[in-house]
N, C-alpha and C. Protein backbone atom coordinates (compact mmCIF):
# COMPACT_ATOMS: atom_id res chain seq x y z
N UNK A 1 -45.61 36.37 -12.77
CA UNK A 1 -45.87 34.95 -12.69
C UNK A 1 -46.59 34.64 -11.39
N UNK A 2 -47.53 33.83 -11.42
CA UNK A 2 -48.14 32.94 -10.68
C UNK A 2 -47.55 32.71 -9.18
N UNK A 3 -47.66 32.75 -7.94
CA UNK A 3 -47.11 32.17 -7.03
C UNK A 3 -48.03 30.93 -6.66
N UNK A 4 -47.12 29.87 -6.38
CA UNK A 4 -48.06 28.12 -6.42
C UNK A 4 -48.15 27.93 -4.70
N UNK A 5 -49.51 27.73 -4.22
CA UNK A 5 -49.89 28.23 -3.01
C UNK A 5 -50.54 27.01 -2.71
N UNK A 6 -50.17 26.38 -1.30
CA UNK A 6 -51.05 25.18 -0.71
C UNK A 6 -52.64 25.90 -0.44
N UNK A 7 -53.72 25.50 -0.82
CA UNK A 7 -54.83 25.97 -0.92
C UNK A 7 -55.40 25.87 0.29
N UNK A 8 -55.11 24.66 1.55
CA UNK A 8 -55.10 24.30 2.35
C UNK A 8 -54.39 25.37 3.48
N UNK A 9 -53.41 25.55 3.27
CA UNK A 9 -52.49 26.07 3.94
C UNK A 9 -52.83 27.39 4.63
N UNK A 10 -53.21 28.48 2.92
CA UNK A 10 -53.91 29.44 2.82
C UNK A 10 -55.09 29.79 3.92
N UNK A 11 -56.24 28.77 3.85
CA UNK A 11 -57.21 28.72 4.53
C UNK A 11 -56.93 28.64 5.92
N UNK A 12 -55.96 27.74 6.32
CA UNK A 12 -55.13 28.03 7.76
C UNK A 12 -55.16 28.44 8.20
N UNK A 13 -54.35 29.53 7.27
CA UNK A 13 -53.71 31.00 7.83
C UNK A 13 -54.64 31.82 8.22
N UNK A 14 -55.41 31.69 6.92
CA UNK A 14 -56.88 32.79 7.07
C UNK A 14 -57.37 32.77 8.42
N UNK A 15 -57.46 31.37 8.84
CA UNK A 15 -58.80 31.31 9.86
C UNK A 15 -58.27 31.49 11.10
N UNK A 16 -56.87 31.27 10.88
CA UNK A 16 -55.94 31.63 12.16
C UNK A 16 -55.83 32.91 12.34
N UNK A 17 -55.82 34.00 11.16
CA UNK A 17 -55.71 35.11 11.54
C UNK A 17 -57.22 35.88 12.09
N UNK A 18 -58.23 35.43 11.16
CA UNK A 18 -59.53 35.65 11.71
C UNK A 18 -60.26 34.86 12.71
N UNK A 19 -59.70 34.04 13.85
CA UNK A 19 -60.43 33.24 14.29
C UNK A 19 -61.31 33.45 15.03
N UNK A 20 -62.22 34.84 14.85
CA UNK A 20 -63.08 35.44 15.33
C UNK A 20 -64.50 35.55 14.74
N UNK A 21 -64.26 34.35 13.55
CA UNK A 21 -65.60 34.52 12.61
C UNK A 21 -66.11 33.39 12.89
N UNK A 22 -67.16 33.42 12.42
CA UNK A 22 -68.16 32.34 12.83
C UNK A 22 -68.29 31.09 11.03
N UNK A 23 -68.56 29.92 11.96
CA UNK A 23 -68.71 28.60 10.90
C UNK A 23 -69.06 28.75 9.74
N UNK A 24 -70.63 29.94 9.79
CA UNK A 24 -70.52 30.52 8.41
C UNK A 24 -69.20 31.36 7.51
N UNK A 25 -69.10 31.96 7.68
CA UNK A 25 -68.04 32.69 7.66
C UNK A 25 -66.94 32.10 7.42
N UNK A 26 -66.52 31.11 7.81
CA UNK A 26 -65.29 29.79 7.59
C UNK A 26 -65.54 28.88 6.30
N UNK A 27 -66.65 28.78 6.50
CA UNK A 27 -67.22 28.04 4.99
C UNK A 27 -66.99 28.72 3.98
N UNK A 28 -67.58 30.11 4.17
CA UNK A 28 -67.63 31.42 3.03
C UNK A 28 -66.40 31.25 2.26
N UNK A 29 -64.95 31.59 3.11
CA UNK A 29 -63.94 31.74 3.42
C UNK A 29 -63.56 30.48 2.44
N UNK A 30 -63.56 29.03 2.87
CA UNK A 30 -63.24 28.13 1.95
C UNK A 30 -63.75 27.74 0.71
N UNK A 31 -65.25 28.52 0.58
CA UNK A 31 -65.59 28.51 -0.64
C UNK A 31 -65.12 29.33 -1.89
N UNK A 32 -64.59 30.58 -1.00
CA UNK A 32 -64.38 31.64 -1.73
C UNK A 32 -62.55 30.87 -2.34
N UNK A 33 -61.78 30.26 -1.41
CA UNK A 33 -60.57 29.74 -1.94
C UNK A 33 -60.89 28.98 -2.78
N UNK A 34 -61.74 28.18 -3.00
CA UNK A 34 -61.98 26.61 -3.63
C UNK A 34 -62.12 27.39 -5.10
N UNK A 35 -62.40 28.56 -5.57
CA UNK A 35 -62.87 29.27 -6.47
C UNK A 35 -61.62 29.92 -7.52
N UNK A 36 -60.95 29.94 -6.52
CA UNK A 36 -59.59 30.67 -7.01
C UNK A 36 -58.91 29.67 -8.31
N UNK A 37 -58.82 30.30 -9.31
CA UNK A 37 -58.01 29.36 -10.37
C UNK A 37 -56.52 28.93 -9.91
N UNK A 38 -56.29 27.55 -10.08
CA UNK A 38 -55.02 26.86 -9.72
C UNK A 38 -53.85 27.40 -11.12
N UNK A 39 -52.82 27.77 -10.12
CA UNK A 39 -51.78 28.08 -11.09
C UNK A 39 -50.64 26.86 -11.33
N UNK A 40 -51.15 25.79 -11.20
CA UNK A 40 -50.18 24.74 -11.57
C UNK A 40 -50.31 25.22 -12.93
N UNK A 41 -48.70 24.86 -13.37
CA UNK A 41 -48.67 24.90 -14.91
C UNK A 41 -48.63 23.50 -15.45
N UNK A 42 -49.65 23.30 -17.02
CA UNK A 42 -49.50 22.84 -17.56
C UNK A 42 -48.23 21.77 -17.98
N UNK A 43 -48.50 20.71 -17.82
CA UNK A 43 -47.50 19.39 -17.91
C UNK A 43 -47.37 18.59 -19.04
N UNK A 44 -46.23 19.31 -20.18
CA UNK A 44 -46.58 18.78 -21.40
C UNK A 44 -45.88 17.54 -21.35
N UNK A 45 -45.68 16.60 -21.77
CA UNK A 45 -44.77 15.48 -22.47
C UNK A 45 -45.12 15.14 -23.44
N UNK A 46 -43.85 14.68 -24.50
CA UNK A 46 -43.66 14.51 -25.79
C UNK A 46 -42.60 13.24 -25.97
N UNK A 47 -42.56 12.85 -27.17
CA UNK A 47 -41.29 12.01 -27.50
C UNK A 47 -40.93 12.87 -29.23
N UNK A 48 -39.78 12.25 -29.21
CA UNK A 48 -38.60 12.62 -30.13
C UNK A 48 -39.35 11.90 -31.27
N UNK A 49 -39.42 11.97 -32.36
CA UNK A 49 -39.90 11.41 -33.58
C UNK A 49 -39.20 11.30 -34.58
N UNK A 50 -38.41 10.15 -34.91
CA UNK A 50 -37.26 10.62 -36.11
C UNK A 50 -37.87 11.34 -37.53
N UNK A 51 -37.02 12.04 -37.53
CA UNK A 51 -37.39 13.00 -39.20
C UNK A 51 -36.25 12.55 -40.22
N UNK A 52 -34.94 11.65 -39.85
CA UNK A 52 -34.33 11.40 -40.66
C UNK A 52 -33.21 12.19 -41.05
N UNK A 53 -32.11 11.89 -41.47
CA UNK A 53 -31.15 12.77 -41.79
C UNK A 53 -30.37 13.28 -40.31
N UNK A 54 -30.90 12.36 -39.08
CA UNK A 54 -30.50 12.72 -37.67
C UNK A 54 -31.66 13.80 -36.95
N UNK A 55 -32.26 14.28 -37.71
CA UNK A 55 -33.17 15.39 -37.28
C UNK A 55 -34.31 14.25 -36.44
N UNK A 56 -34.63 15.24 -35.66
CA UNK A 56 -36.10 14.70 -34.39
C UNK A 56 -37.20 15.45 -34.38
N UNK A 57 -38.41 15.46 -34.53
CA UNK A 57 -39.78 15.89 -34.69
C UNK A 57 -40.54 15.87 -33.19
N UNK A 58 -40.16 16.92 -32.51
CA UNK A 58 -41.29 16.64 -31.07
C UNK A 58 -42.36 16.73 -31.43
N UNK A 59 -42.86 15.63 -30.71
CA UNK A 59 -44.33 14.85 -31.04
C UNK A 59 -45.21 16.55 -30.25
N UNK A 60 -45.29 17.73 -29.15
CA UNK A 60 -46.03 18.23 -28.75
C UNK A 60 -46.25 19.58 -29.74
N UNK A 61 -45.03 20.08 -30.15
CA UNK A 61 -45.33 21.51 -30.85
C UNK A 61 -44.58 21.04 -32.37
N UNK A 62 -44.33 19.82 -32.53
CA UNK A 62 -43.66 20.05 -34.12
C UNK A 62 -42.33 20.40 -34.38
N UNK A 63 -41.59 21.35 -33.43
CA UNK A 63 -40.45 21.81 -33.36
C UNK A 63 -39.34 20.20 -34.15
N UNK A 64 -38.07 20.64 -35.23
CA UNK A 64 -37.58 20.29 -35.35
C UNK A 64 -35.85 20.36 -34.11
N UNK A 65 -35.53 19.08 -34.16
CA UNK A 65 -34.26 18.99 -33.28
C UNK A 65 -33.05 18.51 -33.83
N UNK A 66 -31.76 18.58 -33.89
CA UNK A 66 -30.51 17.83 -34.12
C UNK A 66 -30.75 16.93 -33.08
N UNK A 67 -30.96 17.33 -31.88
CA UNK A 67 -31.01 16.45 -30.56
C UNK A 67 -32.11 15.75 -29.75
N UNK A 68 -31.71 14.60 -29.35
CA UNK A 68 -32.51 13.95 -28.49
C UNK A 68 -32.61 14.21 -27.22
N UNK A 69 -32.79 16.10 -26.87
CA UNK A 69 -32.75 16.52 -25.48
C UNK A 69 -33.64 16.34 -24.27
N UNK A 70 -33.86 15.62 -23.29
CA UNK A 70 -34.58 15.61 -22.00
C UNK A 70 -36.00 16.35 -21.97
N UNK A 71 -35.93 17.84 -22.88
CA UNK A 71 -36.76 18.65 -22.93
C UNK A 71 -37.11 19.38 -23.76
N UNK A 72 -37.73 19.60 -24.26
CA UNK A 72 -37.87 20.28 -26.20
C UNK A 72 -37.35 21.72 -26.03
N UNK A 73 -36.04 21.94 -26.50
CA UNK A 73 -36.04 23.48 -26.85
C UNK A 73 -37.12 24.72 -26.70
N UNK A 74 -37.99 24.09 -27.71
CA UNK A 74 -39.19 25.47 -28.00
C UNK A 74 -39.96 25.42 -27.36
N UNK A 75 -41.01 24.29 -26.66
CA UNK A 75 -42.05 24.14 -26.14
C UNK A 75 -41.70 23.84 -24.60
N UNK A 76 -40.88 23.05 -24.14
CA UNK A 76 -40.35 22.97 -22.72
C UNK A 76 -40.97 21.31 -22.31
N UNK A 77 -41.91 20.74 -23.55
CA UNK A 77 -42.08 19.59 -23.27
C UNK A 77 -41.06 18.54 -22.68
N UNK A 78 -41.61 17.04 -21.78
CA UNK A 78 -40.70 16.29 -21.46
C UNK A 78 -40.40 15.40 -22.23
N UNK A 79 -39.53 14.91 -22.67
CA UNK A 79 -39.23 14.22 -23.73
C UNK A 79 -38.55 12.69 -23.19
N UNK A 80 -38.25 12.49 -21.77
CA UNK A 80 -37.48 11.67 -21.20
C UNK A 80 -38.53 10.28 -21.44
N UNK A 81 -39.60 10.00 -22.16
CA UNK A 81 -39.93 8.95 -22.56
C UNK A 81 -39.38 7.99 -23.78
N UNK A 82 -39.93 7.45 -24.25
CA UNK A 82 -39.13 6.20 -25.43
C UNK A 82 -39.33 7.24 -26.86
N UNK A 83 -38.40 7.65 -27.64
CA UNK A 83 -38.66 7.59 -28.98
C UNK A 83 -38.43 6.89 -29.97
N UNK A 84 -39.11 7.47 -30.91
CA UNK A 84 -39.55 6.68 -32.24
C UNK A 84 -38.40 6.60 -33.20
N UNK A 85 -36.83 7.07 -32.79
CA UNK A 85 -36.39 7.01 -34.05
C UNK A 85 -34.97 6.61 -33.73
């Protein structure tokens, strides 16, 4: 898994540890971070959808529920908004 890294922070460090390079070189340096894919994960939210019979329909993956849980079982969606049923 991913470690979630101040991008800022990173560059810091960098320039603190190299602070022997020149402006080019510092730029390089932040361009080359700015490049790096962000590992924030994906932020699903969903609501509960009645299916009837007590059953709930999360609105993100479909998954059926008995419950009106905080967070969808299958998908990990947030569910702490208003539902439909």
């Amino acid at each position: 898994m991913a470690d979630l890294i101040d991008r800022q922070a990173a560059y810091d460090t960098l320039t603190d540890y190299y602070h022997h390079r020149t402006a080019t070189q510092h730029e390089a340096l932040r361009d080359a971070l700015s490049r790096v894919p962000s590992a924030q994960p994906e932020r699903k939210t969903g609501r509960w959808k009645g299916e009837g019979m007590g059953d709930y329909r999360c609105s993100w993956c479909g998954e059926v529920s008995s419950q009106q849980t905080n967070f969808c079982p299958n998908c990990g969606a947030d569910m702490r908004g208003k539902s439909d049923g």
